[in-house]
Each structure stands twice: as C-alpha cells, then as structure tokens.
Protein backbone atom coordinates (compact mmCIF):
# COMPACT_ATOMS: atom_id res chain seq x y z
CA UNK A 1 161.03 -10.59 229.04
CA UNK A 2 164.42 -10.92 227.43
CA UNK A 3 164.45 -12.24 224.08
CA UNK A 4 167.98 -13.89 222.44
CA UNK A 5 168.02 -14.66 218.92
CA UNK A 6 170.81 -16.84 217.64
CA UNK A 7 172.61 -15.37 214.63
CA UNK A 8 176.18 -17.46 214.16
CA UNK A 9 175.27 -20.02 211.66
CA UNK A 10 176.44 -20.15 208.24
CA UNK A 11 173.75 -21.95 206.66
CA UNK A 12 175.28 -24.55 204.56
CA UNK A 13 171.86 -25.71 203.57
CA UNK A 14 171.65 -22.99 201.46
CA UNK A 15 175.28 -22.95 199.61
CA UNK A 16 176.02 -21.18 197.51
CA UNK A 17 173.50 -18.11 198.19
CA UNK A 18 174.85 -18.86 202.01
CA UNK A 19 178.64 -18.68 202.55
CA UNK A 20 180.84 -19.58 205.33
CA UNK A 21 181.64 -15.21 205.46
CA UNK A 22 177.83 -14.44 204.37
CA UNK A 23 175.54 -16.39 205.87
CA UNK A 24 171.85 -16.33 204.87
CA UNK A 25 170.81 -14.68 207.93
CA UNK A 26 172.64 -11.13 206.50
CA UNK A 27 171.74 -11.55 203.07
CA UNK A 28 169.09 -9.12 201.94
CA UNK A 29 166.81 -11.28 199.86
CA UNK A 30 163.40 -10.70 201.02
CA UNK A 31 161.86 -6.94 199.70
CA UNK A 32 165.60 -5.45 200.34
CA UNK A 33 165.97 -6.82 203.96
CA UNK A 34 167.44 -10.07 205.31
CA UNK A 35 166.19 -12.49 207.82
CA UNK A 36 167.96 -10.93 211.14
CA UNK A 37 166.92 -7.35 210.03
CA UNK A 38 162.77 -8.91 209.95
CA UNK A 39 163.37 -10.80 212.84
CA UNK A 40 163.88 -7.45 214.84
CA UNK A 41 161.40 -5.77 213.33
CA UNK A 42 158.67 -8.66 214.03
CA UNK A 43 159.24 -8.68 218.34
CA UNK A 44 161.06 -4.75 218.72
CA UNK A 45 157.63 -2.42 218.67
CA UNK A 46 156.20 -5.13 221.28
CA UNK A 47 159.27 -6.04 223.76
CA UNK A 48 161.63 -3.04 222.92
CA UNK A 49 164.46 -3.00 221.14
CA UNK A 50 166.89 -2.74 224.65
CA UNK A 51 165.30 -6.22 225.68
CA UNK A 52 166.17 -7.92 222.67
CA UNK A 53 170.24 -9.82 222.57
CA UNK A 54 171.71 -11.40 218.93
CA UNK A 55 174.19 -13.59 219.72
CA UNK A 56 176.84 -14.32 217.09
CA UNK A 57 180.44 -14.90 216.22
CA UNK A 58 183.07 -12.16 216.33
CA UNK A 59 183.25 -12.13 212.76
CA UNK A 60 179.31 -11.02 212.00
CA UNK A 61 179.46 -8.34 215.04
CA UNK A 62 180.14 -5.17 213.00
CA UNK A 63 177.56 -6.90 210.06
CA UNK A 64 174.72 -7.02 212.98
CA UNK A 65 175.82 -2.89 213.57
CA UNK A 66 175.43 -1.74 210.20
CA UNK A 67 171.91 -4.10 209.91
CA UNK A 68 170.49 -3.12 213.55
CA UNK A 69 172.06 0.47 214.06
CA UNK A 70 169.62 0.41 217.28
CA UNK A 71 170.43 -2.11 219.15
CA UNK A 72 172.41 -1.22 222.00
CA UNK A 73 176.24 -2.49 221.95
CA UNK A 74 175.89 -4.34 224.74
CA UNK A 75 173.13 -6.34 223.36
CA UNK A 76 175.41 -8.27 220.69
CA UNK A 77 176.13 -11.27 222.62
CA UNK A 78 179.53 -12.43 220.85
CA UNK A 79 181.01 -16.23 221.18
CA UNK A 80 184.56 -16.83 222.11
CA UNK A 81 184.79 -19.47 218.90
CA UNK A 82 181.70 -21.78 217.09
CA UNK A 83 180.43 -24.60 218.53
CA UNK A 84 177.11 -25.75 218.48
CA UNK A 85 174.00 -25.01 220.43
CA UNK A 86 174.47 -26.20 223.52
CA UNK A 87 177.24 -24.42 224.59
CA UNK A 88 175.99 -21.26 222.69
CA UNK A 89 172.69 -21.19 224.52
CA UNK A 90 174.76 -21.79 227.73
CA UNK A 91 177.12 -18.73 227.24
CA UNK A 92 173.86 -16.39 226.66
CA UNK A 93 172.01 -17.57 229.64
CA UNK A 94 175.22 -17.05 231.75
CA UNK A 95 175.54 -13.65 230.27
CA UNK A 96 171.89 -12.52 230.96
CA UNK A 97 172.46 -13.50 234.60
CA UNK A 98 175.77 -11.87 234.83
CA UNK A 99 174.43 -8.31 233.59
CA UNK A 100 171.79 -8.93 236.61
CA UNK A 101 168.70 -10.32 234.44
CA UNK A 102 166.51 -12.90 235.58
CA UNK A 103 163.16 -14.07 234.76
CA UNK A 104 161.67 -15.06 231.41
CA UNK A 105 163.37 -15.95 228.70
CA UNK A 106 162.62 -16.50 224.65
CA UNK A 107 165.22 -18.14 222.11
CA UNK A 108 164.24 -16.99 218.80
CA UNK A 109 166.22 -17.44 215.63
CA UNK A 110 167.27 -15.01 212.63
CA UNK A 111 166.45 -16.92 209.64
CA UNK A 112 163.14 -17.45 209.82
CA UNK A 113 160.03 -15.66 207.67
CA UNK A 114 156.70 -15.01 209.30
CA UNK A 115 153.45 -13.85 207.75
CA UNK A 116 151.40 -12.85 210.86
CA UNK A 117 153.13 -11.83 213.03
CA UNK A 118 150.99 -10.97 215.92
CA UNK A 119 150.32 -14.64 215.99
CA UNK A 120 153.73 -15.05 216.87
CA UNK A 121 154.34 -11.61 218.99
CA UNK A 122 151.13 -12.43 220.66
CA UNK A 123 152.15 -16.22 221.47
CA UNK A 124 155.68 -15.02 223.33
CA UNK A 125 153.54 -12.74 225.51
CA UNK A 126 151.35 -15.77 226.57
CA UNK A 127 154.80 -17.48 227.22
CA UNK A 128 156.04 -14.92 229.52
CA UNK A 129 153.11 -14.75 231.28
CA UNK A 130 153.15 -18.29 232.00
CA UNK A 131 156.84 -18.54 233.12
CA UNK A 132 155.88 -15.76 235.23
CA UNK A 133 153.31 -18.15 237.08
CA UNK A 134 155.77 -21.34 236.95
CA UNK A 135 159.37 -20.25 236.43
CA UNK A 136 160.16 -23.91 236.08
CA UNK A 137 159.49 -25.34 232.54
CA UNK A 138 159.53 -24.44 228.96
CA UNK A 139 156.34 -23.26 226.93
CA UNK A 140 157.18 -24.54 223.34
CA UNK A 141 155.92 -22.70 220.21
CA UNK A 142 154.07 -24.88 217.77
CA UNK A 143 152.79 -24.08 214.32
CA UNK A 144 149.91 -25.79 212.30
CA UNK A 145 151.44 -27.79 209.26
CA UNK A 146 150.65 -26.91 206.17
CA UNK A 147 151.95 -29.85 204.42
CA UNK A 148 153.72 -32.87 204.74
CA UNK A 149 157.31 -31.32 205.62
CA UNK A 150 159.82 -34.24 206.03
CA UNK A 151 163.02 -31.17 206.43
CA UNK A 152 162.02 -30.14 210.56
CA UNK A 153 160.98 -31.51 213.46
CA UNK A 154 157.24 -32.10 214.77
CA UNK A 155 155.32 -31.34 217.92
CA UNK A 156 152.65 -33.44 219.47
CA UNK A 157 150.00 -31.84 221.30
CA UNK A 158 148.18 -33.48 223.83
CA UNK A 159 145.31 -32.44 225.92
CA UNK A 160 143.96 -28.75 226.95
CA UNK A 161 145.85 -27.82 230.61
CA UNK A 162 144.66 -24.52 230.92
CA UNK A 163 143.89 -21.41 229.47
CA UNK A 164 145.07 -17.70 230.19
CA UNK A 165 143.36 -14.48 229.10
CA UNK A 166 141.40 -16.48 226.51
CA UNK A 167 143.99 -18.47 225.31
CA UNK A 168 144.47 -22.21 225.51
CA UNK A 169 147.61 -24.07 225.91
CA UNK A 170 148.11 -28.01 226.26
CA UNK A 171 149.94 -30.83 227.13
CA UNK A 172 153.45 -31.43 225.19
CA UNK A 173 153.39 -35.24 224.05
CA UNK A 174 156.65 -35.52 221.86
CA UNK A 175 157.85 -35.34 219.20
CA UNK A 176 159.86 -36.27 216.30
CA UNK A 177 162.72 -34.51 214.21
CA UNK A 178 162.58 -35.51 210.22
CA UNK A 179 160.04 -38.32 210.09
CA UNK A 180 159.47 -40.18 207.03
CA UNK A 181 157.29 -38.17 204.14
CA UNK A 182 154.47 -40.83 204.50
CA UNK A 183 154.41 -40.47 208.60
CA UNK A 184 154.31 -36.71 208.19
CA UNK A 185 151.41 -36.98 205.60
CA UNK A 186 149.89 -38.71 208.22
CA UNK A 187 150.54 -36.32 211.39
CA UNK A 188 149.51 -33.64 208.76
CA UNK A 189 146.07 -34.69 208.87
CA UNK A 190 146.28 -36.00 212.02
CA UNK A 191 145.40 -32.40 213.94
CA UNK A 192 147.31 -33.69 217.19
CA UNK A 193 151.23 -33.09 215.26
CA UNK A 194 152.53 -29.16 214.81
CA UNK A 195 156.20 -28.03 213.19
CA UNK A 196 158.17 -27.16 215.22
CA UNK A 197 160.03 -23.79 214.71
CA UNK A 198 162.54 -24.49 217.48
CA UNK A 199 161.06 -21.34 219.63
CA UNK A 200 160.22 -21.68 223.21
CA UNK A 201 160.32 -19.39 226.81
CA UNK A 202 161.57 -20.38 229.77
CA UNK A 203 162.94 -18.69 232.79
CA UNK A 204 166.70 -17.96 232.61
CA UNK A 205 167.29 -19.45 236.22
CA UNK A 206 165.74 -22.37 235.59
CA UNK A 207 167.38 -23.00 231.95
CA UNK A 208 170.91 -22.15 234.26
CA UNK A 209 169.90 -25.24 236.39
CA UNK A 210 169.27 -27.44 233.38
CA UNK A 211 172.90 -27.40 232.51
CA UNK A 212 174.23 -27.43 236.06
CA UNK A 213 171.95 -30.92 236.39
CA UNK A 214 171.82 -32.22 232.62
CA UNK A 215 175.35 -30.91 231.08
CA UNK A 216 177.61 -30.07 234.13
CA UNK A 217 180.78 -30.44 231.66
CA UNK A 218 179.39 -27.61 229.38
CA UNK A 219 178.49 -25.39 231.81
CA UNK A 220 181.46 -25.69 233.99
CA UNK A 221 183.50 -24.74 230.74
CA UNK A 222 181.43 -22.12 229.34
CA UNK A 223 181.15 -20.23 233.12
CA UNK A 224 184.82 -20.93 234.02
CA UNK A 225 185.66 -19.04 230.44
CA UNK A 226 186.69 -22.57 228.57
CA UNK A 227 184.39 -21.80 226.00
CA UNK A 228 186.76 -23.71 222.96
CA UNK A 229 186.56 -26.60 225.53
CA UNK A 230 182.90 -26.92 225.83
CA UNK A 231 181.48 -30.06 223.83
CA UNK A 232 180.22 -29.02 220.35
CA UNK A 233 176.86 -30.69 220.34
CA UNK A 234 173.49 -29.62 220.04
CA UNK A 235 171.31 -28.03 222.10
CA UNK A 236 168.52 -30.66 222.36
CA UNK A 237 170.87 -33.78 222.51
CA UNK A 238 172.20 -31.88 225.94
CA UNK A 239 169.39 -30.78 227.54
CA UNK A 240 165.84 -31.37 225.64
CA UNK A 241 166.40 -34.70 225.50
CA UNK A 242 167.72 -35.41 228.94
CA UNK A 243 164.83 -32.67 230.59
CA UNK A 244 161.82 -33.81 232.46
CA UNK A 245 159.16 -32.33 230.26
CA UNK A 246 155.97 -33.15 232.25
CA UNK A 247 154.79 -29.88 232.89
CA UNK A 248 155.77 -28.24 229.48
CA UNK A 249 153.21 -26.81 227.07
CA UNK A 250 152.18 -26.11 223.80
CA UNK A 251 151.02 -23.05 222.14
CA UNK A 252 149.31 -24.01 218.55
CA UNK A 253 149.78 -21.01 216.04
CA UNK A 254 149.31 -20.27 212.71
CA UNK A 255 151.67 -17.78 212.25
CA UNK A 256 152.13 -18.29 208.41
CA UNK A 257 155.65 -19.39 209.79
CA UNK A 258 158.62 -20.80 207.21
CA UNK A 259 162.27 -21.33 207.48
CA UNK A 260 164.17 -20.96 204.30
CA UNK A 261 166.63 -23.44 206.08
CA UNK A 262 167.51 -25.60 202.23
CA UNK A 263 167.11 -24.08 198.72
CA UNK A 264 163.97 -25.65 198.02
CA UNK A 265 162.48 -24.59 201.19
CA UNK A 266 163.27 -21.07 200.24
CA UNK A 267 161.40 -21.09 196.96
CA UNK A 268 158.77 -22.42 199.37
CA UNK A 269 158.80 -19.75 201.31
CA UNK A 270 158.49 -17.25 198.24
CA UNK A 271 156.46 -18.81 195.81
CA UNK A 272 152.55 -17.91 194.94
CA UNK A 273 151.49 -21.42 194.24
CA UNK A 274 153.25 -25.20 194.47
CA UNK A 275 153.66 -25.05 190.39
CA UNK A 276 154.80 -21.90 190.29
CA UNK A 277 158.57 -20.95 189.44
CA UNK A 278 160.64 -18.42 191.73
CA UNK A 279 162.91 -16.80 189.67
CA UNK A 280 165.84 -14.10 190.23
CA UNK A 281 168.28 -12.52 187.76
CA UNK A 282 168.35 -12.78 184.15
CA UNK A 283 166.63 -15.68 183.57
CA UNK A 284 164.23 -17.56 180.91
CA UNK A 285 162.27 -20.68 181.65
CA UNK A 286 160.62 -23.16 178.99
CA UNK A 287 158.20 -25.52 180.41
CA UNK A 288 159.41 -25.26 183.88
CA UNK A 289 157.48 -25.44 187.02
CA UNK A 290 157.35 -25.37 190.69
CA UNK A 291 161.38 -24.75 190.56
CA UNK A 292 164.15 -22.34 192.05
CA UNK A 293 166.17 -20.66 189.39
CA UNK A 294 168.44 -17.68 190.88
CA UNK A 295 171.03 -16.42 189.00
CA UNK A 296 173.62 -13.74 190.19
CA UNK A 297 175.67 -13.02 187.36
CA UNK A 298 174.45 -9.92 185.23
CA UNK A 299 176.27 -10.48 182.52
CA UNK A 300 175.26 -14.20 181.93
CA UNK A 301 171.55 -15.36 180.95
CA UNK A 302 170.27 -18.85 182.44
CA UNK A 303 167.95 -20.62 180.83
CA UNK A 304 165.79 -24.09 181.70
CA UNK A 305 163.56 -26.56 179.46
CA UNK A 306 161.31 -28.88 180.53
CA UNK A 307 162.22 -28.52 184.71
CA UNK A 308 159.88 -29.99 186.98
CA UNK A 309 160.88 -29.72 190.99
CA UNK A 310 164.57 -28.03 190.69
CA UNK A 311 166.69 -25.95 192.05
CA UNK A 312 169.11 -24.00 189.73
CA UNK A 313 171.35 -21.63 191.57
CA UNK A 314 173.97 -19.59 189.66
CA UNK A 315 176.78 -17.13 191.53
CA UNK A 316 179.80 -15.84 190.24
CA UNK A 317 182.15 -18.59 191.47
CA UNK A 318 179.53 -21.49 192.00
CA UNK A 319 176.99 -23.30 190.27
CA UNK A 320 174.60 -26.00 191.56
CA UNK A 321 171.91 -27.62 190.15
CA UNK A 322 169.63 -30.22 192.41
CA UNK A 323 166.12 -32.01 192.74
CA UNK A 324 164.11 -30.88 195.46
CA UNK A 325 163.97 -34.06 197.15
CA UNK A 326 167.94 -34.27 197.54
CA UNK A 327 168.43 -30.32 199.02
CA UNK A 328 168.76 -31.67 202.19
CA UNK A 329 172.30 -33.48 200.48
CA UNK A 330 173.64 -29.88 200.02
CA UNK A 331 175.49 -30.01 203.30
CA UNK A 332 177.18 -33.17 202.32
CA UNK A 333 178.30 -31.60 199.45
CA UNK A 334 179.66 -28.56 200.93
CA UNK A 335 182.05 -31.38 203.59
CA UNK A 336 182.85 -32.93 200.07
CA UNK A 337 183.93 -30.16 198.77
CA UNK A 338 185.90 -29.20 201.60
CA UNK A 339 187.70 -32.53 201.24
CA UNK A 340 188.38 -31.86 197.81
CA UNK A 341 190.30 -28.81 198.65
CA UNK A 342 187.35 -25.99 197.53
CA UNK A 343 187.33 -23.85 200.69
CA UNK A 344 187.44 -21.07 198.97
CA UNK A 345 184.38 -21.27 196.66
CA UNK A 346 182.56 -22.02 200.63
C-alpha cells in the first residue's frame, strides 16, 4: 500500500506558533521532533519508508529533506501553487498512477499526535486488506471520543458488515463536521458517533474515477498541467459529499488520537489533566488553571493571575491572548490582520 500524507498547510489555527513560512507541521515541539517527523516514524517500520509520499509546496521541499533525510527524492510530491484539497489530493493520485502505482491507497496527515500507535498502524493494514477485496470504496478511520469536541467532524457508525482476521468493521451512517457542544455531548455518550481524523484507504483507480465522475473540471486541470486553474475547494465538498457511500466502512479505534489543529487543542493534546496548565518558556502562573501559556522570548518573563481556560502565547514579534472557547476565531484574526496590512508578523 502507498501511503500520502499531506504536508502544505500553514496552520493558521495555531498563529503565532504556526506561520505562513513555518507551519506547525515542521515545528519541533513535541520531545524535540515535529508532527511530520512522528508521522513517519508512526507508519515507516510497518509500510517502509519507499512506500510512503509527503506532498507539499515548493517552498517546504528542502524543510521535508533536512526532517526525513530517508525518504527517497522522488517521494516528495511537490504542488505547482496552493489550493485546497481537492485539487491537491487530485495531483497525488495522478502522480501515483503516472510513476506506474496502482492499488491501495491511505491519505494520512502530518499534524496529528497519536498515543498507540499500533491501533492506528494496525487499522491501515485492515484497510488495505479490504480495498484489496473491493477496490471500489473508501474504509474510513474512526476514533472513540473522548469528550465532547465541538472543533472536528464526527462519524456515525452503523451496523457490523463483516469482520476480517478478527476484526470488525461496520456500516458508515454519516456524519457531521462541528456540531453544536450540546449535540456532541450527546453523540459522546451516544456509542454510535466517532471523531473523525480525516484518514481513510481507498484504491488509487477508483479515487481517479471519483474525480473523472464527481469533479471533471478539477481533474481535467490538474492532469492537463492547469494546476493554478483547478478550483480551490475542499476535498470533501468535491467528492465526499457528492460520492455514493453505500458500501463504505468504519474502523472504530482508540488510538489515543489528537490534532493540535487550534491553540487550545494543543494544550489538549499535552496536558496531564483538564485543570492542569501547559506551560513553555520563562513563565510564572498565580492561580491559573487548565490554560496554555508559551512564551518564546528568553529574555522576557510572562506571568498570569487568576486564569481559568486561556491561551497566552508570546513570540518575539506577536502576542495573543484568547479564551478557549473563541480559538477557533484565530483564523479570522489572522484575515484581519492581513487586511490591516500585518503580513509580515503572519
């Protein structure tokens, strides 16, 4: 199986520890190592490290080098310009079939953490093994909650189909990107609802005839070379959405899966309890709990009093300071502040 993982963002959720020339996805904030450089090392010792593509823009290429010395040149997938999803899954698939590759398929992504990950190494090889059997569909990934999380999307699970070596898989019944908090409270306990981490195998043919059938503009663009031409919209508003989905199917995990995709989902992702702080850089805290407080200047000291759910992040050039119910505004702050004239703080 080939696996692609998509590595051109820039992360604005994160601002301003994620920059338009340093996105998260390179930055080496977890035990030394960033998010790309785990990613590899979580599906290399099991598919090998020649099977494995990053796609990303021109500008990260010699980045991805110096982080993944081992990857073979030809596996950096590069895009002619940034678009969105849809034409950037497009341009890999059309890639992998030009350099004679066929078969199944995983899209993976860079920024993500995992905490067992033969869950997740062990749930791709049950996906390839049931593309192999019907080439035709997509096996999604899903991962049991544990919380309400309004910030992603959620899978429903219906109904057992089958099992393989031991391992059941069921029906895919929907889903729903960025409910309300009280409807994912309630699909929290409901058992039925997963998060979604966006993962999923398929067959390369088959995800070739999608956009032939689903997005005929993009693909004509992409394969004629007309990559700047190709619509910049997302992956699952060109095909997931439009896809007859009858015969997908779930795998439930519990991978211990997190993506540090806002600032208060990162201190999620590193923190020892709900109340407790996650703290980086010279910094003092009074009364403060379950809050973010990085600071990257090592000459100044930051200091908090009586914080309760915040995120303080300090850089050289940037300051921001914001509840963790309004992260998800962060990216409307960054367009603001490209409005205002700021670029160069972005």
């Amino acid at each position: 199986m080939k696996l692609v993982i998509y590595a051109g963002g820039i992360g604005t959720r994160l601002w301003p520890l994620s920059r338009e020339n340093s996105p998260k996805q390179f930055d080496k904030i977890f035990s030394g190592k960033s998010t790309l450089q785990l990613a590899i090392e979580r599906v290399a010792p099991v598919f090998g490290i020649e099977n494995i593509f990053i796609q990303t823009l021109e500008k990260f290429a010699d980045t991805i080098k110096d982080q993944i010395p081992e990857l073979p040149k030809d596996n950096i997938l590069v895009e002619p310009e940034k678009r969105n999803l849809a034409p950037a899954v497009c341009f890999s698939m059309i890639r992998l079939k030009k350099m004679g590759y066929a078969g199944p398929v995983a899209l993976l992504w860079a920024d993500h953490l995992m905490e067992r990950v033969n869950e997740f190494t062990d749930a791709l090889t049950i996906g390839e093994k049931l593309i192999d059997k019907n080439s035709d569909r997509f096996v999604f990934i899903g991962e049991r909650s544990r919380f309400a999380n309004n910030n992603l999307g959620w899978i429903k699970t219906g109904e057992k189909t089958g099992s393989i070596e031991n391992n059941d898989y069921y029906e895919f019944a929907g889903w729903k990107y960025k409910p309300e908090l009280e409807e994912c409270a309630r699909m929290h306990k409901n058992g039925d609802y997963f998060w979604n981490p966006g993962y999923f195998i398929t067959s390369i043919d088959f995800l070739i005839s999608c956009y032939k059938d689903l997005a005929p503009e993009i693909y004509e663009r992409v394969a004629t070379n007309r990559y700047g031409e190709a619509e910049a919209t997302h992956f699952d508003r060109a095909i997931i959405e439009k896809v007859n989905l009858s015969n997908a199917v779930v795998l439930k995990t519990n991978m211990g899966w997190s993506d540090p995709g806002t600032l208060y989902a990162l201190k999620e992702a590193l923190e020892k309890s709900r109340a407790a702080n996650v703290v980086q850089g010279k910094v003092s805290t009074l009364n403060t709990e379950d809050s973010l407080i990085y600071n990257l200047e090592n000459n100044k000291l930051v200091t908090t009093v009586g914080l309760k759910g915040m995120v303080v992040v300090n850089t050289p050039d940037a300051l921001v300071v914001v509840p963790k119910d309004e992260v998800v505004r962060v990216t409307e702050l960054v367009d603001k502040l490209k409005k205002e004239g700021f670029n160069k703080y972005l």
